[in-house]
C-alpha atoms as a PDB file:
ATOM      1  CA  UNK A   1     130.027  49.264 133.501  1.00  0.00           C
ATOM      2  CA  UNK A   2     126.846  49.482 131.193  1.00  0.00           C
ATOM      3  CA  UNK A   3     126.380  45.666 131.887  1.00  0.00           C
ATOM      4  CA  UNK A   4     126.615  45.659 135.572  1.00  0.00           C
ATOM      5  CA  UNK A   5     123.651  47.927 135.635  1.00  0.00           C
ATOM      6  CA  UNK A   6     121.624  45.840 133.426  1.00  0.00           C
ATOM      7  CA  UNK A   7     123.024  43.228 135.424  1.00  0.00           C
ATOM      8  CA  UNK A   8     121.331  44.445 138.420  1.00  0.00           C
ATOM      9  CA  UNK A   9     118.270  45.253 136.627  1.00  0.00           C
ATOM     10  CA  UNK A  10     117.271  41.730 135.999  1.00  0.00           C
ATOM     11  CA  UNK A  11     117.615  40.793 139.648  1.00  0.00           C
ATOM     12  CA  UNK A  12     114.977  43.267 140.772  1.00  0.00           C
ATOM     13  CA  UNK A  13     112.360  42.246 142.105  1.00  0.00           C
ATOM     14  CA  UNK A  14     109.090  41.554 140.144  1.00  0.00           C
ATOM     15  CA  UNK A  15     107.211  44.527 141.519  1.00  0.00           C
ATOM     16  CA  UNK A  16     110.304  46.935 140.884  1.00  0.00           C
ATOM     17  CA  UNK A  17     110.575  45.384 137.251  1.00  0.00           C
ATOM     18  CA  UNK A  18     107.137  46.551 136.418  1.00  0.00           C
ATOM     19  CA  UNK A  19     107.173  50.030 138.074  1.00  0.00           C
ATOM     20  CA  UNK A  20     110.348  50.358 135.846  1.00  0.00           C
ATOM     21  CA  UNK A  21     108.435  49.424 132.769  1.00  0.00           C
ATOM     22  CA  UNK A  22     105.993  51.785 134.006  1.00  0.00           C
ATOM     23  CA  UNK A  23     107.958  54.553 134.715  1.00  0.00           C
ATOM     24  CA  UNK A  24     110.294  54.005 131.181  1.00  0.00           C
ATOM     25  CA  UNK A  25     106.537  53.592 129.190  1.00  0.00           C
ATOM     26  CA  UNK A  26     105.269  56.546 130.694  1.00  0.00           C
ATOM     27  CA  UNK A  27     108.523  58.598 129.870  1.00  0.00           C
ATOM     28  CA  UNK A  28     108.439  57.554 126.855  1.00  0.00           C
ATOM     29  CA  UNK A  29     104.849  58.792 126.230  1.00  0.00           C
ATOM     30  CA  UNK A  30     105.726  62.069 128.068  1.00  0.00           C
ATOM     31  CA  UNK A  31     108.059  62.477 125.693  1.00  0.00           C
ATOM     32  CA  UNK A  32     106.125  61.765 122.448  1.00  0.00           C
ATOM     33  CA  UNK A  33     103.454  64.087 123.681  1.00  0.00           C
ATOM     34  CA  UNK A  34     106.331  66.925 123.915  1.00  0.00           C
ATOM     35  CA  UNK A  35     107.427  66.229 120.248  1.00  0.00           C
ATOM     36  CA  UNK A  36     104.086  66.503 119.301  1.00  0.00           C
ATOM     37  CA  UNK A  37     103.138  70.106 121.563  1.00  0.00           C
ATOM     38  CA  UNK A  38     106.521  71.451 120.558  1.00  0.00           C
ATOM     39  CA  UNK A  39     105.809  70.767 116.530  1.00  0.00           C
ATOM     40  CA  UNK A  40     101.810  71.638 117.246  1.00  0.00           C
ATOM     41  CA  UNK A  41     103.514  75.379 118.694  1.00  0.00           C
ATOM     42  CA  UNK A  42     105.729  75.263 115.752  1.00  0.00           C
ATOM     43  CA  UNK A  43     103.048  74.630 113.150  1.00  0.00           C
ATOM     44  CA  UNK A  44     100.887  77.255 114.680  1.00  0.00           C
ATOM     45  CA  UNK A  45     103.389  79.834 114.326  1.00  0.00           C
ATOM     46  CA  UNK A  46     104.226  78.660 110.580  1.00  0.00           C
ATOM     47  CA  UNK A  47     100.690  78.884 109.720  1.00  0.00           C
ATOM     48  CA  UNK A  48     100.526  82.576 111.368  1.00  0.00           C
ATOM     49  CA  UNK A  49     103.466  83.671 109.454  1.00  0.00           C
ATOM     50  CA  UNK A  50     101.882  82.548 106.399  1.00  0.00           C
ATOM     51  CA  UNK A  51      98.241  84.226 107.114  1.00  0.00           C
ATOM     52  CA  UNK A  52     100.601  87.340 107.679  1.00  0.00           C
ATOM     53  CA  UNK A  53     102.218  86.614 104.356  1.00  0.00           C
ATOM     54  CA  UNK A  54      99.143  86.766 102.791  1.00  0.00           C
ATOM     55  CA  UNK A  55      97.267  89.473 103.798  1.00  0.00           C
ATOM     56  CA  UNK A  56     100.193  91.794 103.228  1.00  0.00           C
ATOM     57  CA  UNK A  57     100.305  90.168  99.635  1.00  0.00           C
ATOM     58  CA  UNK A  58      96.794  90.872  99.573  1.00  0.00           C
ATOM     59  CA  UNK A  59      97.207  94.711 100.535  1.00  0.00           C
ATOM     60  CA  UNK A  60     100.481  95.240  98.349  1.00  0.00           C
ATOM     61  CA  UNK A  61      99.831  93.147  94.645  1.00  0.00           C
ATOM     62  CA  UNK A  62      97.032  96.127  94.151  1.00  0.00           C
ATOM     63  CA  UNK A  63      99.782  99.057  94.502  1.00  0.00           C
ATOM     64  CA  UNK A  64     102.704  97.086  93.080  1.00  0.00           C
ATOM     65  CA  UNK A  65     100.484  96.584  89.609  1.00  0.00           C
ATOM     66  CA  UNK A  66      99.887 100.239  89.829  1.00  0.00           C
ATOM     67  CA  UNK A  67     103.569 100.891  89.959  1.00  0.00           C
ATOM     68  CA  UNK A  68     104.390  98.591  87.436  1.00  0.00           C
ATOM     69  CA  UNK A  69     101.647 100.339  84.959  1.00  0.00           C
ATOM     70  CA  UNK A  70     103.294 104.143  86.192  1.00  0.00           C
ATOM     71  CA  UNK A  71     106.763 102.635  85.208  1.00  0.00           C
ATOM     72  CA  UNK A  72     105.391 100.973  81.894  1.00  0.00           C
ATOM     73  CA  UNK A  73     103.937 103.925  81.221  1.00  0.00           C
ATOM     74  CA  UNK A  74     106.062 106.756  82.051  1.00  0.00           C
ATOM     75  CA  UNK A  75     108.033 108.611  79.647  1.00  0.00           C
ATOM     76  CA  UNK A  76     106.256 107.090  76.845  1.00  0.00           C
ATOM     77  CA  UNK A  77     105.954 110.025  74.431  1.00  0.00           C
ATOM     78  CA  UNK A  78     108.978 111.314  75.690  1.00  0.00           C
ATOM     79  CA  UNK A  79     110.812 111.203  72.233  1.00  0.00           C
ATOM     80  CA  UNK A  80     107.780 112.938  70.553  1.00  0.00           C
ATOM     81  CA  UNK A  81     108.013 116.471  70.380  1.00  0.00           C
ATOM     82  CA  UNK A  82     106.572 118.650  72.856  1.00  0.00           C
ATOM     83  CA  UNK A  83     103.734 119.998  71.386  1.00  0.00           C
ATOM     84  CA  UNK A  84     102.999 116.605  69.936  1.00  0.00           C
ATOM     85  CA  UNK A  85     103.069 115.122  73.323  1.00  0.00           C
ATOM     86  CA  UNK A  86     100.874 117.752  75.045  1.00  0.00           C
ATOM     87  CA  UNK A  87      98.459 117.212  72.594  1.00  0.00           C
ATOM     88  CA  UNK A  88      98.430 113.275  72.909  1.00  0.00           C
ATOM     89  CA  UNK A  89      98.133 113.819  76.672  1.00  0.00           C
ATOM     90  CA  UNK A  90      94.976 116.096  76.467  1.00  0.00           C
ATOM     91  CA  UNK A  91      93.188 113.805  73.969  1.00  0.00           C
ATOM     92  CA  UNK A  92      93.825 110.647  76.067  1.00  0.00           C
ATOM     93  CA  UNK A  93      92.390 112.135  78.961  1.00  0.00           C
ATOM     94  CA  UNK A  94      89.167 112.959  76.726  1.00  0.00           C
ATOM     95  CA  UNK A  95      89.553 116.753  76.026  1.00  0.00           C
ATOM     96  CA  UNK A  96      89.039 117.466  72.579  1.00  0.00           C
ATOM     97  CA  UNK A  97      90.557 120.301  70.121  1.00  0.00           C
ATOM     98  CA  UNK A  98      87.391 122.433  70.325  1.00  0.00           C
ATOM     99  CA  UNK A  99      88.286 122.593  74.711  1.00  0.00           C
ATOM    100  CA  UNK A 100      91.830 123.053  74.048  1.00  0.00           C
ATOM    101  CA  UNK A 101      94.491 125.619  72.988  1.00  0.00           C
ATOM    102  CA  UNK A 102      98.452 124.638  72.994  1.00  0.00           C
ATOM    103  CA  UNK A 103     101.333 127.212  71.563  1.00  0.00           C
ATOM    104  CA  UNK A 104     104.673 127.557  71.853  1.00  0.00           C
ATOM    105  CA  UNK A 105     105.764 130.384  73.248  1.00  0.00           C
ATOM    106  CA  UNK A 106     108.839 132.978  72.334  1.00  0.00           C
ATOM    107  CA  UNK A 107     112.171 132.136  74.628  1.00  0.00           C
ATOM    108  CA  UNK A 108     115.846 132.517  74.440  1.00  0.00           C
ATOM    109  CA  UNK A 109     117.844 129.812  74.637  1.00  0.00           C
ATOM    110  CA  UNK A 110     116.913 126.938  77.400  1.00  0.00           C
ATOM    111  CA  UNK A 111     113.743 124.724  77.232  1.00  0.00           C
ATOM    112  CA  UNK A 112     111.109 124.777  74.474  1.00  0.00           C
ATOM    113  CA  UNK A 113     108.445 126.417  76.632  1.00  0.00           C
ATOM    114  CA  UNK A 114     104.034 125.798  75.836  1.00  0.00           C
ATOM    115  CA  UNK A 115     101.172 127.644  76.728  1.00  0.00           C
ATOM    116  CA  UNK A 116      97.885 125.147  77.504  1.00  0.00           C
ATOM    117  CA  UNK A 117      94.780 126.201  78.080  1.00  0.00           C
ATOM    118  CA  UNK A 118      92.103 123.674  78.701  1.00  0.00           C
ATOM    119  CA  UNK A 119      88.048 125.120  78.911  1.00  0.00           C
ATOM    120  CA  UNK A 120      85.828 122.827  80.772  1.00  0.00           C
ATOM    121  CA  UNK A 121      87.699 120.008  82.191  1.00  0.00           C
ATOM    122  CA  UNK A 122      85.914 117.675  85.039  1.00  0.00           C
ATOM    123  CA  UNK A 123      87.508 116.724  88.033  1.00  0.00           C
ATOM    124  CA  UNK A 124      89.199 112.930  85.972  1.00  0.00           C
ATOM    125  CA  UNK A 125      90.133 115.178  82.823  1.00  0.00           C
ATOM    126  CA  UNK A 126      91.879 117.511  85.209  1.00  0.00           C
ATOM    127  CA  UNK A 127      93.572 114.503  87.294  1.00  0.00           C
ATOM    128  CA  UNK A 128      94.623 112.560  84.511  1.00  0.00           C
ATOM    129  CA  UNK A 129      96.096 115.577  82.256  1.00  0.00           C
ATOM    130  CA  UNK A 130      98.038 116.785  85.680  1.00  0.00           C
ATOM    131  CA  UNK A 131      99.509 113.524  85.902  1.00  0.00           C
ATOM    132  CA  UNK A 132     100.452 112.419  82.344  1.00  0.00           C
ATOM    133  CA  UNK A 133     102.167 115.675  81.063  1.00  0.00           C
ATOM    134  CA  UNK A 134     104.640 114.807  83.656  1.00  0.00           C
ATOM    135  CA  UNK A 135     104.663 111.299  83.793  1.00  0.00           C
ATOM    136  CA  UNK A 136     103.791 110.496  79.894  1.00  0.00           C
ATOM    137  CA  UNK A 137     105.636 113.461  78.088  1.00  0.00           C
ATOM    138  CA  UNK A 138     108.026 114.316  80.032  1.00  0.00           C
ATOM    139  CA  UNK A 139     106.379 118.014  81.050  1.00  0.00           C
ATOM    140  CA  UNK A 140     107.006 119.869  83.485  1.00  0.00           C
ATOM    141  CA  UNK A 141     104.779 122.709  84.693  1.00  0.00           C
ATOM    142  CA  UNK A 142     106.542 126.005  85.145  1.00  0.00           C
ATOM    143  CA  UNK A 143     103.289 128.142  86.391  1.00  0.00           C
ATOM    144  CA  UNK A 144     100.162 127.113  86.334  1.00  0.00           C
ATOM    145  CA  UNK A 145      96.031 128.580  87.247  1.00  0.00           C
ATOM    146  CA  UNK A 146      92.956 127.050  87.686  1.00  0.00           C
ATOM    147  CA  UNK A 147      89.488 128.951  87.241  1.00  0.00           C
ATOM    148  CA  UNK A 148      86.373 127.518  88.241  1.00  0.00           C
ATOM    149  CA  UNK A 149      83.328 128.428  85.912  1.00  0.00           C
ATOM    150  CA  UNK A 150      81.011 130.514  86.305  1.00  0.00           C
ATOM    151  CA  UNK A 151      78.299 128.138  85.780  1.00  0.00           C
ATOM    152  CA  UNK A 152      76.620 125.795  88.466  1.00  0.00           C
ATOM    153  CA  UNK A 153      78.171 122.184  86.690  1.00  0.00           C
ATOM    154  CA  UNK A 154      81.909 121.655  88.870  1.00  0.00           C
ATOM    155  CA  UNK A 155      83.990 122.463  86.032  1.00  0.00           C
ATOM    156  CA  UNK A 156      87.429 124.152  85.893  1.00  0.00           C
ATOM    157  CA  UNK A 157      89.525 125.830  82.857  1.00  0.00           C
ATOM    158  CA  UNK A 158      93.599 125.104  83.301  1.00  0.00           C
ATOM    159  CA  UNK A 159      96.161 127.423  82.221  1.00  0.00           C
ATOM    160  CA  UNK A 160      99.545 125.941  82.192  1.00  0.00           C
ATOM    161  CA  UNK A 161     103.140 126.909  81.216  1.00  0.00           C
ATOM    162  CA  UNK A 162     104.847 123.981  80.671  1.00  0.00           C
ATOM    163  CA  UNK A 163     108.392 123.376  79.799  1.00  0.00           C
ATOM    164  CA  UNK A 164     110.542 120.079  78.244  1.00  0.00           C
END
């Protein structure tokens, strides 16, 4: 069958052989300019995926190397004792023996319990402190008061109960 039709194709006429050349040479370059809209359309939407990719890398690498430095560093003076590890906390945020005051206090059986008090702590001292007793030593805070001074420079005392 295939060669009947190409048998009657080559007894067309001169003028219908060329307008089939024309018509099969401009299908054929329909159809390359189709390949190349369709994988244009396609590479646009690759390279928009991939902007997309990176700007949420972009907002996200900045809180998932926090996260990683909060995992690294939490719980690391948890096997120190508590005292100890109240004391480490303080002077790593910068307050010094003279500012601070940490004792154990009296208790029946259950958690070792501390008193803190911290004198003159800025706004960082107070953050950091907060954040490390938990995360660092393994604190937690039981009842806690903060007093802002008297005087005119922003700075708080902290008095904390804390229990391991």
């Amino acid at each position: 069958m295939t060669w009947q039709r190409m048998a009657r194709l080559t007894h067309l006429t001169a003028s219908a052989q060329r307008r089939l050349w024309r018509i099969l040479v401009l299908a054929w370059g329909v159809g390359l300019i189709a390949a190349w809209a369709v994988l244009s359309a396609f590479t646009r939407v690759a390279e928009k995926a991939y902007e997309d990719a990176g700007q949420t890398y972009v907002a996200v690498a900045p809180l998932a190397a926090e996260i990683m430095d909060l995992r690294k560093r939490h719980m690391a003076l948890g096997n120190a004792a508590p005292l100890q590890a109240a004391e480490q906390v303080a002077q790593s945020a910068g307050i010094g023996p003279e500012r601070l005051r940490i004792l154990p206090l009296p208790g029946i059986q259950g958690p070792e319990r501390l008193s803190m008090t911290a004198r003159g702590l800025n706004l960082r001292e107070l953050v950091d402190v907060l954040r490390d007793l938990r995360l660092q030593a393994g604190l937690s805070t039981e009842s806690g008061h903060i007093f802002l001074r008297s005087s005119t420079d922003k700075r708080v005392d902290l008095e904390l109960v804390l229990a391991h």
